[in-house]
C-alpha atoms as a PDB file:
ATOM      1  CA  UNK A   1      22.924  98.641  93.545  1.00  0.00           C
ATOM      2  CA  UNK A   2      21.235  95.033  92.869  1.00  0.00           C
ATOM      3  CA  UNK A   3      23.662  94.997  89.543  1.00  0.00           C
ATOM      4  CA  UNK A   4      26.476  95.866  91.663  1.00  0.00           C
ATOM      5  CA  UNK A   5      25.781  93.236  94.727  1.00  0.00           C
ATOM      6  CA  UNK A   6      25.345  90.293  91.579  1.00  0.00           C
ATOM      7  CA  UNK A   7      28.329  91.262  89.799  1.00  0.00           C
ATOM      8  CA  UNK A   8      30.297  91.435  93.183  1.00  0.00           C
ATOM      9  CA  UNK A   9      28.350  87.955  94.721  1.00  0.00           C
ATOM     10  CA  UNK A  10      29.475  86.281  90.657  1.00  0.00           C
ATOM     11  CA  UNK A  11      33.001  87.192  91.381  1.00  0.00           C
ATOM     12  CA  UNK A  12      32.969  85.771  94.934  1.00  0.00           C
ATOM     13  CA  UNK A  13      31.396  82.845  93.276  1.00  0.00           C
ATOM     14  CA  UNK A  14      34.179  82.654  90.669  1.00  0.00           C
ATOM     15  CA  UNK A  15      36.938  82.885  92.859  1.00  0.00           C
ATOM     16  CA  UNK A  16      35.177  79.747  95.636  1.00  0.00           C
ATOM     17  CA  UNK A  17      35.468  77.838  92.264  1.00  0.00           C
ATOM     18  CA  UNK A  18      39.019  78.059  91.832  1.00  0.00           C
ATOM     19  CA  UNK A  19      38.850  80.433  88.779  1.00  0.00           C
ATOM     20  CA  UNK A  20      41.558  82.817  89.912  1.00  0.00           C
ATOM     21  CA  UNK A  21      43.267  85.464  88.064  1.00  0.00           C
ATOM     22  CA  UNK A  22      46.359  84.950  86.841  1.00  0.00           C
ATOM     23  CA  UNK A  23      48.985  86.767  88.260  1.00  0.00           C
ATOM     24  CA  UNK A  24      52.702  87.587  87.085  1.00  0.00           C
ATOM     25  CA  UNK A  25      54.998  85.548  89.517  1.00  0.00           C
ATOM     26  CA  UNK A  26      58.300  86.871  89.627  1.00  0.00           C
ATOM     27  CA  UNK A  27      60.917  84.185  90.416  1.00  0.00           C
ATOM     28  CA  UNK A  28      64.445  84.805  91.617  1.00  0.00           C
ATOM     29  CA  UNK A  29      67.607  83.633  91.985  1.00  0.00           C
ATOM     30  CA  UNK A  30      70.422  84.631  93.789  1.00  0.00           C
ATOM     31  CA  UNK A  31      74.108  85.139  93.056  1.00  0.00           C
ATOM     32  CA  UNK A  32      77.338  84.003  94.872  1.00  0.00           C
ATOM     33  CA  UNK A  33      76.442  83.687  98.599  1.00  0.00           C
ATOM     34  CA  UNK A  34      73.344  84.940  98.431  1.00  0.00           C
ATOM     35  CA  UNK A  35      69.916  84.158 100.256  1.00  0.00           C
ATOM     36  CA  UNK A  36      66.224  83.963  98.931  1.00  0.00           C
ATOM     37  CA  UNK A  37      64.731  87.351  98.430  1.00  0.00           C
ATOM     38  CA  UNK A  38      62.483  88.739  96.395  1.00  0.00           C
ATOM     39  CA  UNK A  39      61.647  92.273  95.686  1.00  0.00           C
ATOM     40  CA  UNK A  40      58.614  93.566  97.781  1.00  0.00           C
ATOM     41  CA  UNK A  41      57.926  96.565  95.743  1.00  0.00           C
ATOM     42  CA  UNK A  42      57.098  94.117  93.115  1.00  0.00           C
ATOM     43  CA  UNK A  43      54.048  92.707  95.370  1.00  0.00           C
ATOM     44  CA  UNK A  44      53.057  95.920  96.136  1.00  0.00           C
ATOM     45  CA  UNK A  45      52.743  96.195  92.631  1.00  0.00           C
ATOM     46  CA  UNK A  46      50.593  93.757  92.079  1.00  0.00           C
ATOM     47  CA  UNK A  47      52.810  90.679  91.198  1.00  0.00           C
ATOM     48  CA  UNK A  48      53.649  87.836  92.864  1.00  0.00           C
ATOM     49  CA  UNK A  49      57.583  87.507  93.875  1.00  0.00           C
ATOM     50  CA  UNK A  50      59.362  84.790  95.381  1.00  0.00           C
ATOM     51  CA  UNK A  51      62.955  83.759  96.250  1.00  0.00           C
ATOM     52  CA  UNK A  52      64.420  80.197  95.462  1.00  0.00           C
ATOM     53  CA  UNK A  53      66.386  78.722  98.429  1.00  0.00           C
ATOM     54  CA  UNK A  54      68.989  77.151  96.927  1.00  0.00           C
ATOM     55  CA  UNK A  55      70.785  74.098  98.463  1.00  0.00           C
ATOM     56  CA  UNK A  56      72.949  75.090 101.417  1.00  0.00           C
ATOM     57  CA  UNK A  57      72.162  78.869 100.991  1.00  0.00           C
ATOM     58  CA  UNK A  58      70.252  78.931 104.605  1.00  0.00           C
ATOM     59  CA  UNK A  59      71.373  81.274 106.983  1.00  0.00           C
ATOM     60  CA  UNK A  60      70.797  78.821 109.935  1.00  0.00           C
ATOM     61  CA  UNK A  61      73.494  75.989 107.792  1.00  0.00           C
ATOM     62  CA  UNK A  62      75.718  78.539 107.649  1.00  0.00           C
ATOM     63  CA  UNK A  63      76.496  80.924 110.519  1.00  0.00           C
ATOM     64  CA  UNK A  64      78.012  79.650 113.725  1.00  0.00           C
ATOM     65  CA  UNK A  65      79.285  81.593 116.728  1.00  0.00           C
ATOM     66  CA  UNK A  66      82.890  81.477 115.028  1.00  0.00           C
ATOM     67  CA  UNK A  67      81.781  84.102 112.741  1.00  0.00           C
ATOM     68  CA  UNK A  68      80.038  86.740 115.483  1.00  0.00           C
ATOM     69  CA  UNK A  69      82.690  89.148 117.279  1.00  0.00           C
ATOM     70  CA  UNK A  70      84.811  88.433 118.404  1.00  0.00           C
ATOM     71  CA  UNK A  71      85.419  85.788 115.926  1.00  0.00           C
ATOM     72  CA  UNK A  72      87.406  82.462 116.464  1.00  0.00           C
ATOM     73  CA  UNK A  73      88.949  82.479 112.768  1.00  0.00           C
ATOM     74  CA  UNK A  74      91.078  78.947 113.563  1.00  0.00           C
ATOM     75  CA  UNK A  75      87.849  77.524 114.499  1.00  0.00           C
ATOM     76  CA  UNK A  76      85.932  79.202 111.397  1.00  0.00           C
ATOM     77  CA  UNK A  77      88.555  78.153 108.916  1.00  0.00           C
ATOM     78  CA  UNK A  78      87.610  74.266 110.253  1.00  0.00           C
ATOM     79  CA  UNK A  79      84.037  73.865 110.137  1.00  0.00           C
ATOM     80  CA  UNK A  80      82.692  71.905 107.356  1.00  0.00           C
ATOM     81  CA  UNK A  81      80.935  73.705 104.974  1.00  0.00           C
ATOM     82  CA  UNK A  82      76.950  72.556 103.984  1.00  0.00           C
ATOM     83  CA  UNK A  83      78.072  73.582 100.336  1.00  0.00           C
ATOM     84  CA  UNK A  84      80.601  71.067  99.785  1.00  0.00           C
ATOM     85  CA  UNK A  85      79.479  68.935  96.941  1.00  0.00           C
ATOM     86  CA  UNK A  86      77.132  70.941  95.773  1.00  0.00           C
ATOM     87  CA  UNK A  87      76.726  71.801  92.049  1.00  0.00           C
ATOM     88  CA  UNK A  88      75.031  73.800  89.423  1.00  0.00           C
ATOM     89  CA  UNK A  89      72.663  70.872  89.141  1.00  0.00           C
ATOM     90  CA  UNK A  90      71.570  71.289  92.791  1.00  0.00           C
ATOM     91  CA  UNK A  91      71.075  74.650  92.272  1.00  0.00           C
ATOM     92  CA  UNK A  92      68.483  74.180  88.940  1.00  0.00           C
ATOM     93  CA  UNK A  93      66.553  71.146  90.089  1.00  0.00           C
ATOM     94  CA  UNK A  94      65.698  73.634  93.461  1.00  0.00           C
ATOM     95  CA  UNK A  95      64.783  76.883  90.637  1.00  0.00           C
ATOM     96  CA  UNK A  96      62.534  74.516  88.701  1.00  0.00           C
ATOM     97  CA  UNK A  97      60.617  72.801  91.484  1.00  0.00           C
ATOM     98  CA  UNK A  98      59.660  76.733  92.171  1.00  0.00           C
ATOM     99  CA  UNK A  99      58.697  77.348  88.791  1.00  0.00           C
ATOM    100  CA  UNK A 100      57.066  74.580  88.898  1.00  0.00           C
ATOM    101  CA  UNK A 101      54.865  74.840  92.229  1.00  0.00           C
ATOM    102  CA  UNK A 102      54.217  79.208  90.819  1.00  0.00           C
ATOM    103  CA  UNK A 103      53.045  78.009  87.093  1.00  0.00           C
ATOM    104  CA  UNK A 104      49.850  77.429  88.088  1.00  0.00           C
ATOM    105  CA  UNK A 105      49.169  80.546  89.142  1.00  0.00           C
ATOM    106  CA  UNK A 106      50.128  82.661  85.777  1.00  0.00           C
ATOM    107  CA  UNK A 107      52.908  83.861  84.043  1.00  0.00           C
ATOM    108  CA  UNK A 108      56.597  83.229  85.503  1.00  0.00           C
ATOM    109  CA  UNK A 109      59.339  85.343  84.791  1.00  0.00           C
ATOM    110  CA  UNK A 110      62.808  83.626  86.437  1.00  0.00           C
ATOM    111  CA  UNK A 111      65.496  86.439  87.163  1.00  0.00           C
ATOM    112  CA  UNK A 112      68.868  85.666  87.968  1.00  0.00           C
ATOM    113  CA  UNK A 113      71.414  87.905  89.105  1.00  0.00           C
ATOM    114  CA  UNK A 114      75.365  87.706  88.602  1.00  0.00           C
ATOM    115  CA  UNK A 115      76.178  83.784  89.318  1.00  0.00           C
ATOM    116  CA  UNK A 116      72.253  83.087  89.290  1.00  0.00           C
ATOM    117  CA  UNK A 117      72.208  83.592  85.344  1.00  0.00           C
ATOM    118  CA  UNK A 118      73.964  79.970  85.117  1.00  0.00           C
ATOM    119  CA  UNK A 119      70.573  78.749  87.072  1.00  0.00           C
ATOM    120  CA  UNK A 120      68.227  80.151  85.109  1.00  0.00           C
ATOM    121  CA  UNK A 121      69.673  79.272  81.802  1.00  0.00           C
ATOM    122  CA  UNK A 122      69.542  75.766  82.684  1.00  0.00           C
ATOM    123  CA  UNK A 123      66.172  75.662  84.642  1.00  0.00           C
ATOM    124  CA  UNK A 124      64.673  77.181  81.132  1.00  0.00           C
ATOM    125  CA  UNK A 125      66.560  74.484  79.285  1.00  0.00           C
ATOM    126  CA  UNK A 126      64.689  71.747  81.592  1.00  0.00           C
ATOM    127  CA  UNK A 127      61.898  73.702  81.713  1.00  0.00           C
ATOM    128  CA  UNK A 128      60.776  75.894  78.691  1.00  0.00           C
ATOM    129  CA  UNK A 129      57.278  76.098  78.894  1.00  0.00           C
ATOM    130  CA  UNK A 130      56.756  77.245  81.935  1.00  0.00           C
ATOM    131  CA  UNK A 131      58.896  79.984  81.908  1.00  0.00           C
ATOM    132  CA  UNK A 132      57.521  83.415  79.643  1.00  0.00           C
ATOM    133  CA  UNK A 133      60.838  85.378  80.185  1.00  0.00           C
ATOM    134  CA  UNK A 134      64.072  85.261  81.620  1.00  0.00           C
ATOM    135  CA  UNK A 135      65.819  88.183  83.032  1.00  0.00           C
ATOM    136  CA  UNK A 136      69.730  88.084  83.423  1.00  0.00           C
ATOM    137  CA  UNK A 137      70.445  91.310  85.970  1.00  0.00           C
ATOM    138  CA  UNK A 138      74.402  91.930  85.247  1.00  0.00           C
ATOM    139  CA  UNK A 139      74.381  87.738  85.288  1.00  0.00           C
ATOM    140  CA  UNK A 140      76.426  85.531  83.913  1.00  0.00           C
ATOM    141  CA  UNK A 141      74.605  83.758  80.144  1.00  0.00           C
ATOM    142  CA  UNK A 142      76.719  81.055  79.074  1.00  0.00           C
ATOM    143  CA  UNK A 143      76.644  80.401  74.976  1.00  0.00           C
ATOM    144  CA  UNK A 144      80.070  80.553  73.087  1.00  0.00           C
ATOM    145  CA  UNK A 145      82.373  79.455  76.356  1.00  0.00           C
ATOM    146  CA  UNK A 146      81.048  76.478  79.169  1.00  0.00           C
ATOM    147  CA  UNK A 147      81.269  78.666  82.218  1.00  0.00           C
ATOM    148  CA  UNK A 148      81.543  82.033  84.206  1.00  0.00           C
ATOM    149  CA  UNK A 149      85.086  80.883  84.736  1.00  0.00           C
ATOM    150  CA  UNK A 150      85.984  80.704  81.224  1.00  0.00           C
ATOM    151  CA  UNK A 151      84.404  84.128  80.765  1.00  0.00           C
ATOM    152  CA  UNK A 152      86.778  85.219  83.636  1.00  0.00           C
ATOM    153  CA  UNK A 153      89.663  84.219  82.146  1.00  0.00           C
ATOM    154  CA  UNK A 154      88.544  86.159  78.538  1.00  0.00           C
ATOM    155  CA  UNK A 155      90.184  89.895  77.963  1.00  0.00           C
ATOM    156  CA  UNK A 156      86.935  91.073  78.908  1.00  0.00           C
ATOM    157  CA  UNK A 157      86.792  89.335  82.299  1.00  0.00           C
ATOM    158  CA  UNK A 158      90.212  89.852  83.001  1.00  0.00           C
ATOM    159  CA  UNK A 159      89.698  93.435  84.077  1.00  0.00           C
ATOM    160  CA  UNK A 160      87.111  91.924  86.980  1.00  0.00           C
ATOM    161  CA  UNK A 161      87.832  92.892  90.533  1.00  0.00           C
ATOM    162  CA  UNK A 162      86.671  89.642  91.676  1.00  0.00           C
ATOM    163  CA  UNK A 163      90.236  88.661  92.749  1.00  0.00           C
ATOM    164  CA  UNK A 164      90.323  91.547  95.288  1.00  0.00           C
ATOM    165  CA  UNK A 165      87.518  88.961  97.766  1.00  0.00           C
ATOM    166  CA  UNK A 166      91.014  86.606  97.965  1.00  0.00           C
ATOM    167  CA  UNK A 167      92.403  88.318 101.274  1.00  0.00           C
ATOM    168  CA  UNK A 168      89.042  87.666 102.783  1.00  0.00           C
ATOM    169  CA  UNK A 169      89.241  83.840 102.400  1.00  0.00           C
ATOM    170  CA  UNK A 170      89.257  81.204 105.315  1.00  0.00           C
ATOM    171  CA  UNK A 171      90.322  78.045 105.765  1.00  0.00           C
ATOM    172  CA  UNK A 172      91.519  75.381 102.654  1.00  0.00           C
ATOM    173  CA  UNK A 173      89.101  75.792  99.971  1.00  0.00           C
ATOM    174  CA  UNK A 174      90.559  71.963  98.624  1.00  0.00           C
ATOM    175  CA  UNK A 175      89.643  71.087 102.272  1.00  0.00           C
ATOM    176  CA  UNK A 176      86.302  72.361 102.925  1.00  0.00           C
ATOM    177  CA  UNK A 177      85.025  71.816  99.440  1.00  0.00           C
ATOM    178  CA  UNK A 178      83.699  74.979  99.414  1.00  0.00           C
ATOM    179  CA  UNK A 179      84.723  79.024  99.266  1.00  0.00           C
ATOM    180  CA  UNK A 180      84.183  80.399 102.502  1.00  0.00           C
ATOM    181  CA  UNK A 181      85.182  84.652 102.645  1.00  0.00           C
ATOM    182  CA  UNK A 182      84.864  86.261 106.166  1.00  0.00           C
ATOM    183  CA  UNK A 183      82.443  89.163 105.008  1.00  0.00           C
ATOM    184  CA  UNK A 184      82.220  90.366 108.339  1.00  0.00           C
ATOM    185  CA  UNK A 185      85.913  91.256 109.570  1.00  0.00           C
ATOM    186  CA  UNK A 186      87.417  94.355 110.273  1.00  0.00           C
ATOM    187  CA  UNK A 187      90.371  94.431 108.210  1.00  0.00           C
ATOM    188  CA  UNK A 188      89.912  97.982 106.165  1.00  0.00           C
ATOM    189  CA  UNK A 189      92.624  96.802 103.184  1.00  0.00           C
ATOM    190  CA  UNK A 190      89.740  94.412 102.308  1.00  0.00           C
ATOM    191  CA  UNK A 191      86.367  96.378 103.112  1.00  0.00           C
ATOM    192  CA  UNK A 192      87.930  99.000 101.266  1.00  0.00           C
ATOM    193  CA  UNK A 193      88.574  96.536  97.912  1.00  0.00           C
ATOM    194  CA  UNK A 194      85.526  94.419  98.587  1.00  0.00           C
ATOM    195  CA  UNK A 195      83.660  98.200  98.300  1.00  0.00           C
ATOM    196  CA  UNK A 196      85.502  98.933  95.203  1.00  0.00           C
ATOM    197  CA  UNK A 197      84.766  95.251  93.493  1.00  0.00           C
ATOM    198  CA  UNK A 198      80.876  95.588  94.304  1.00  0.00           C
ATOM    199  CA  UNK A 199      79.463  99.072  95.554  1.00  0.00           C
ATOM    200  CA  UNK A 200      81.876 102.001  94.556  1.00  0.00           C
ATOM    201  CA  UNK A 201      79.445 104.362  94.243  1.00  0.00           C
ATOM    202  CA  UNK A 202      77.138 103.404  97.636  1.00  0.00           C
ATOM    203  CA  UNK A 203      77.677 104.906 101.154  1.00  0.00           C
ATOM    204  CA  UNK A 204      79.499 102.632 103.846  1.00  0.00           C
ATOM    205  CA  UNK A 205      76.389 102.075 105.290  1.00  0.00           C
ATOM    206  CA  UNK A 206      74.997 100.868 101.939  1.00  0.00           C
ATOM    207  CA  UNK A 207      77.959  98.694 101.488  1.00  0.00           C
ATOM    208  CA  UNK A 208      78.023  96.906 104.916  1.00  0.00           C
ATOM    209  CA  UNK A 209      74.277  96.203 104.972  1.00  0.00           C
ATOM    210  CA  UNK A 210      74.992  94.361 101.891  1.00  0.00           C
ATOM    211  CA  UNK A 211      77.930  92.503 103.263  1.00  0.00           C
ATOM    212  CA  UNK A 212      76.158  91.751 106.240  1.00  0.00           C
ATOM    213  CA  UNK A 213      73.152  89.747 104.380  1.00  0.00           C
ATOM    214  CA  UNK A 214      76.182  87.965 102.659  1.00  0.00           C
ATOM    215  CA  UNK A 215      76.709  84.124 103.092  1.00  0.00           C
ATOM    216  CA  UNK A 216      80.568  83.037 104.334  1.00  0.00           C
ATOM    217  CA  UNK A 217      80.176  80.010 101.967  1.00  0.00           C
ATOM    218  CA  UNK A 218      79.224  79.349  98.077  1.00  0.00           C
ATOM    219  CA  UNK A 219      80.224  76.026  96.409  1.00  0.00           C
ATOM    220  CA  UNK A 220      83.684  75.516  94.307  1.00  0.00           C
ATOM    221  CA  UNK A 221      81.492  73.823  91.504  1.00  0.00           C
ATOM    222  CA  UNK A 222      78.951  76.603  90.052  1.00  0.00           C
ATOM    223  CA  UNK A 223      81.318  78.844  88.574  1.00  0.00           C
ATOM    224  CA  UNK A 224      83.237  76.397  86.271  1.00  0.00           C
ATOM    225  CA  UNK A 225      80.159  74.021  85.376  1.00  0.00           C
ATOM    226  CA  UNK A 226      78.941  73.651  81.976  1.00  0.00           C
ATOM    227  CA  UNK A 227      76.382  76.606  82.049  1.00  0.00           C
ATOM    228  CA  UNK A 228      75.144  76.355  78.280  1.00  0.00           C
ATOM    229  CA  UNK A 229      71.413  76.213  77.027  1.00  0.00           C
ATOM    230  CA  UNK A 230      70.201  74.687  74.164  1.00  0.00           C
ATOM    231  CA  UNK A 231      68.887  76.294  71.262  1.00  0.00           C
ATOM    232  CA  UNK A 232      65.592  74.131  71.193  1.00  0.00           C
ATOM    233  CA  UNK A 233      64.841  74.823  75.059  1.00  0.00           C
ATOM    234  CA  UNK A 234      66.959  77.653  76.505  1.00  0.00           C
ATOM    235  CA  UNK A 235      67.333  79.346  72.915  1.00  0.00           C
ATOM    236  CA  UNK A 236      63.569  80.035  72.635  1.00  0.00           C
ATOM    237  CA  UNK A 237      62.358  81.612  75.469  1.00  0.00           C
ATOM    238  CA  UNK A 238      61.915  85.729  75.420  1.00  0.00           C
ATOM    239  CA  UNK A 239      64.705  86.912  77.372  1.00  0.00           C
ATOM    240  CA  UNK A 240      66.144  90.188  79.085  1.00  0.00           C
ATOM    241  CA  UNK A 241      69.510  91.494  79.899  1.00  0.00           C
ATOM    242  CA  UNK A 242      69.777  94.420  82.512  1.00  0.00           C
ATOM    243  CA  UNK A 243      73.440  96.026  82.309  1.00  0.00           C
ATOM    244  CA  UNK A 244      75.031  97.725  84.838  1.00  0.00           C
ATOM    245  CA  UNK A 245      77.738 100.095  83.377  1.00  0.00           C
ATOM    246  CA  UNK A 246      79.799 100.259  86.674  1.00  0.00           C
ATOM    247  CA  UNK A 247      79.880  97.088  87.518  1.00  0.00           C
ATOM    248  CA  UNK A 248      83.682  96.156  88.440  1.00  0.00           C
ATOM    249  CA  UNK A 249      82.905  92.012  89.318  1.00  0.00           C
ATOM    250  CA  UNK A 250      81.173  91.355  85.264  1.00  0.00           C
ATOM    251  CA  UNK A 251      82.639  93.936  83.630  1.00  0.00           C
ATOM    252  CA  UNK A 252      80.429  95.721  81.220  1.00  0.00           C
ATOM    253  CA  UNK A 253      82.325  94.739  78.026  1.00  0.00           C
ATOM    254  CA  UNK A 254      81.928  91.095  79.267  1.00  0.00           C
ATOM    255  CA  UNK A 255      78.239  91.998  79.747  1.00  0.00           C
ATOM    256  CA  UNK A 256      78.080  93.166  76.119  1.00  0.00           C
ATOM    257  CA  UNK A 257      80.394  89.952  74.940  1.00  0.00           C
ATOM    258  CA  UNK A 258      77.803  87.835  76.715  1.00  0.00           C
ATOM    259  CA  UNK A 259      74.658  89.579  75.027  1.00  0.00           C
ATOM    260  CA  UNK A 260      76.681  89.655  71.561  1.00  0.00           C
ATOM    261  CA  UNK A 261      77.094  85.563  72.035  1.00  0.00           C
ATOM    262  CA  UNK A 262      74.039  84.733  72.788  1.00  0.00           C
ATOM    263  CA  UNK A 263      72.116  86.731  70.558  1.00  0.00           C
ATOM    264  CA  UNK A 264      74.526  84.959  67.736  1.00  0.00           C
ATOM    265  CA  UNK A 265      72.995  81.757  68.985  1.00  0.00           C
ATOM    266  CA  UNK A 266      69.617  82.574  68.518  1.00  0.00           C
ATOM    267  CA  UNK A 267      69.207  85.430  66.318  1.00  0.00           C
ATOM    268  CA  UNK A 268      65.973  85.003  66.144  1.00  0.00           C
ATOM    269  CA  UNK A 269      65.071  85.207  69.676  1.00  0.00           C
ATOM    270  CA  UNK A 270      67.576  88.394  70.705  1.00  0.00           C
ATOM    271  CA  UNK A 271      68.132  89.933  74.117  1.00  0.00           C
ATOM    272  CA  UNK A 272      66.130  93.190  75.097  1.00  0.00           C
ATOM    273  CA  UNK A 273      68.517  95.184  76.897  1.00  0.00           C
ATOM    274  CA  UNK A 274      68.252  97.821  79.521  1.00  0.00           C
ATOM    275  CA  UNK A 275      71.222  99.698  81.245  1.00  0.00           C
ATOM    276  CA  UNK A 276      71.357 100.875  84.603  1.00  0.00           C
ATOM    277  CA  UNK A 277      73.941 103.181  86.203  1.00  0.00           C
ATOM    278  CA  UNK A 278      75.021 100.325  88.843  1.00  0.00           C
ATOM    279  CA  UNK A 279      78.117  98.524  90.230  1.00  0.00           C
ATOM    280  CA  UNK A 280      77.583  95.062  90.397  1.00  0.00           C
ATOM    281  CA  UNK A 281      75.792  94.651  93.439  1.00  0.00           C
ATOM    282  CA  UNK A 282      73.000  98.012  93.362  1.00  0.00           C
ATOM    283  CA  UNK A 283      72.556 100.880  95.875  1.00  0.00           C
ATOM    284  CA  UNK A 284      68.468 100.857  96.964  1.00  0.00           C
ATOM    285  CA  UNK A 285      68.734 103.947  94.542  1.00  0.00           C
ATOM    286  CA  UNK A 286      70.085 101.760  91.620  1.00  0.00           C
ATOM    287  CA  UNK A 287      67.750  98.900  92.348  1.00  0.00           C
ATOM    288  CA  UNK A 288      64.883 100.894  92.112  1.00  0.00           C
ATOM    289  CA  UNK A 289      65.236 101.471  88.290  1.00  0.00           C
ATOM    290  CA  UNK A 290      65.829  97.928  88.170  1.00  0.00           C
ATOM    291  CA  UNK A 291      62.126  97.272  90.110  1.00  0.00           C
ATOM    292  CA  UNK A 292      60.714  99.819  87.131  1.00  0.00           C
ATOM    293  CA  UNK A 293      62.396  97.775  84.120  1.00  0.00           C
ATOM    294  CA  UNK A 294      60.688  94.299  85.827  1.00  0.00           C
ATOM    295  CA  UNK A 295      57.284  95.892  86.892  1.00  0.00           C
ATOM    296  CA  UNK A 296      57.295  97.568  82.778  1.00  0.00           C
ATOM    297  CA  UNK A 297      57.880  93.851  81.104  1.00  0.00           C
ATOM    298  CA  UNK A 298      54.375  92.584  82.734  1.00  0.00           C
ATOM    299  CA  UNK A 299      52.511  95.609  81.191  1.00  0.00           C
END
């Protein structure tokens, strides 16, 4: 019992000292018109998780009474948008002030999902140190070609169904500097293509849930900016590519064109892959195999 009590009262000790144990903090980054979350499960786990709030991604810059029902669309289509001007560059100095501010505290692992694999390629190109491994989730990894765009416009990106969100668009994007898509209306032509573009396989319930955490706005700069990493920073830190074989927005072959590039650019730091049966954005189902793969690379 004494042994116990002085091993406990040491550790107590340890911890008043600042001698803490290091802890896995999972980092991530959102996609188009996405907020800061992080995956709880994780935590539960025993990690550390944390979302990034990217510049003008707020919930309280971006909804206004115009967009609750009934919704004033003329008056929607007008406001000015807290992503105008924003770019890529915005979006990495915010990932790597988090990295940053979690280092301290252990390992960092900086996930990115769709759009957020831009980010995280260049916040481990400013950063390489402090990141241990990068996870790309159906993302975007920029190598061969500058940008998602150019990806877009590749045979393998030209099957997305990104192009079906078009309908759902409001106001002048030249105006408001900015893409701003009325996720919440009622028009079934687009629900019904939006569904097909980023949750085929989910429930309606599923699908609108997922709409409904959806930003209106995401900046007109991020998808065509020079994405690339360099070999000496971006190219050497352990990385991770999650596929998701239904996804209809990064189609898997791009997926696989991506990987292919990028593992040409550093063949001597390849991606692990993983494949999950997923559309682009994952049921809770789906996203629960994803939660295994990222608890399993910390073990």
């Amino acid at each position: 019992m004494f042994q116990m009590a002085a091993v406990a009262g040491a550790g107590a000790a340890s911890i008043a000292a600042g001698h803490k144990k290091e802890v896995t903090t999972f980092v991530f980054v959102t996609g188009s018109n996405g907020v800061a979350t992080a995956d709880p499960e994780l935590t539960l786990r025993g990690h550390r998780a944390v979302g990034v709030s990217l510049p003008g991604h707020g919930p309280e810059e971006q909804f206004h009474l115009a967009y609750q029902a009934p919704q004033d669309l003329t008056k929607l289509a007008a406001i000015p948008s807290p992503m105008a001007g924003v770019t890529l560059d915005d979006y990495v100095e915010a990932t790597v002030d988090t990295v940053r501010r979690v280092a301290r505290y252990g390992p960092v692992v900086l996930v990115g999902g769709s759009l957020g694999g831009s980010t995280i390629t260049k916040a481990a190109d400013a950063v390489p140190d402090l990141i241990d491994r990068l996870v790309y989730i159906s993302a975007y990894c920029c190598t061969k070609l500058r940008s998602p765009a150019e990806y877009l416009e590749t045979p393998e990106g030209r099957t997305s169904l990104v192009g079906n969100l078009l309908s759902g668009v409001v106001g002048d994007p030249r105006v408001l500097k900015a893409v701003r898509v009325n996720w919440r209306t009622n028009d079934r032509k687009f629900l019904e293509a939006a569904k097909a573009a980023f949750m085929a396989e989910g429930t309606d319930g599923e699908f609108l849930a997922m709409l409904n955490t959806s930003l209106p706005d995401e900046s007109l700069q991020v998808s065509s900016a020079d994405a690339r990493g360099r070999r000496s920073a971006w190219g050497r830190v352990p990385r991770v590519y999650i596929r998701h074989t239904r996804d209809r927005v990064i189609p898997p072959a791009l997926q696989d064109r991506m990987i292919r590039e990028a593992d040409a650019a550093t063949p001597g730091n390849r991606f692990k892959v993983f494949t999950v049966e997923s559309s682009h954005a994952p049921t809770p189902k789906a996203y629960r195999e994803i939660t295994e793969i990222l608890d399993r690379l910390v073990k």
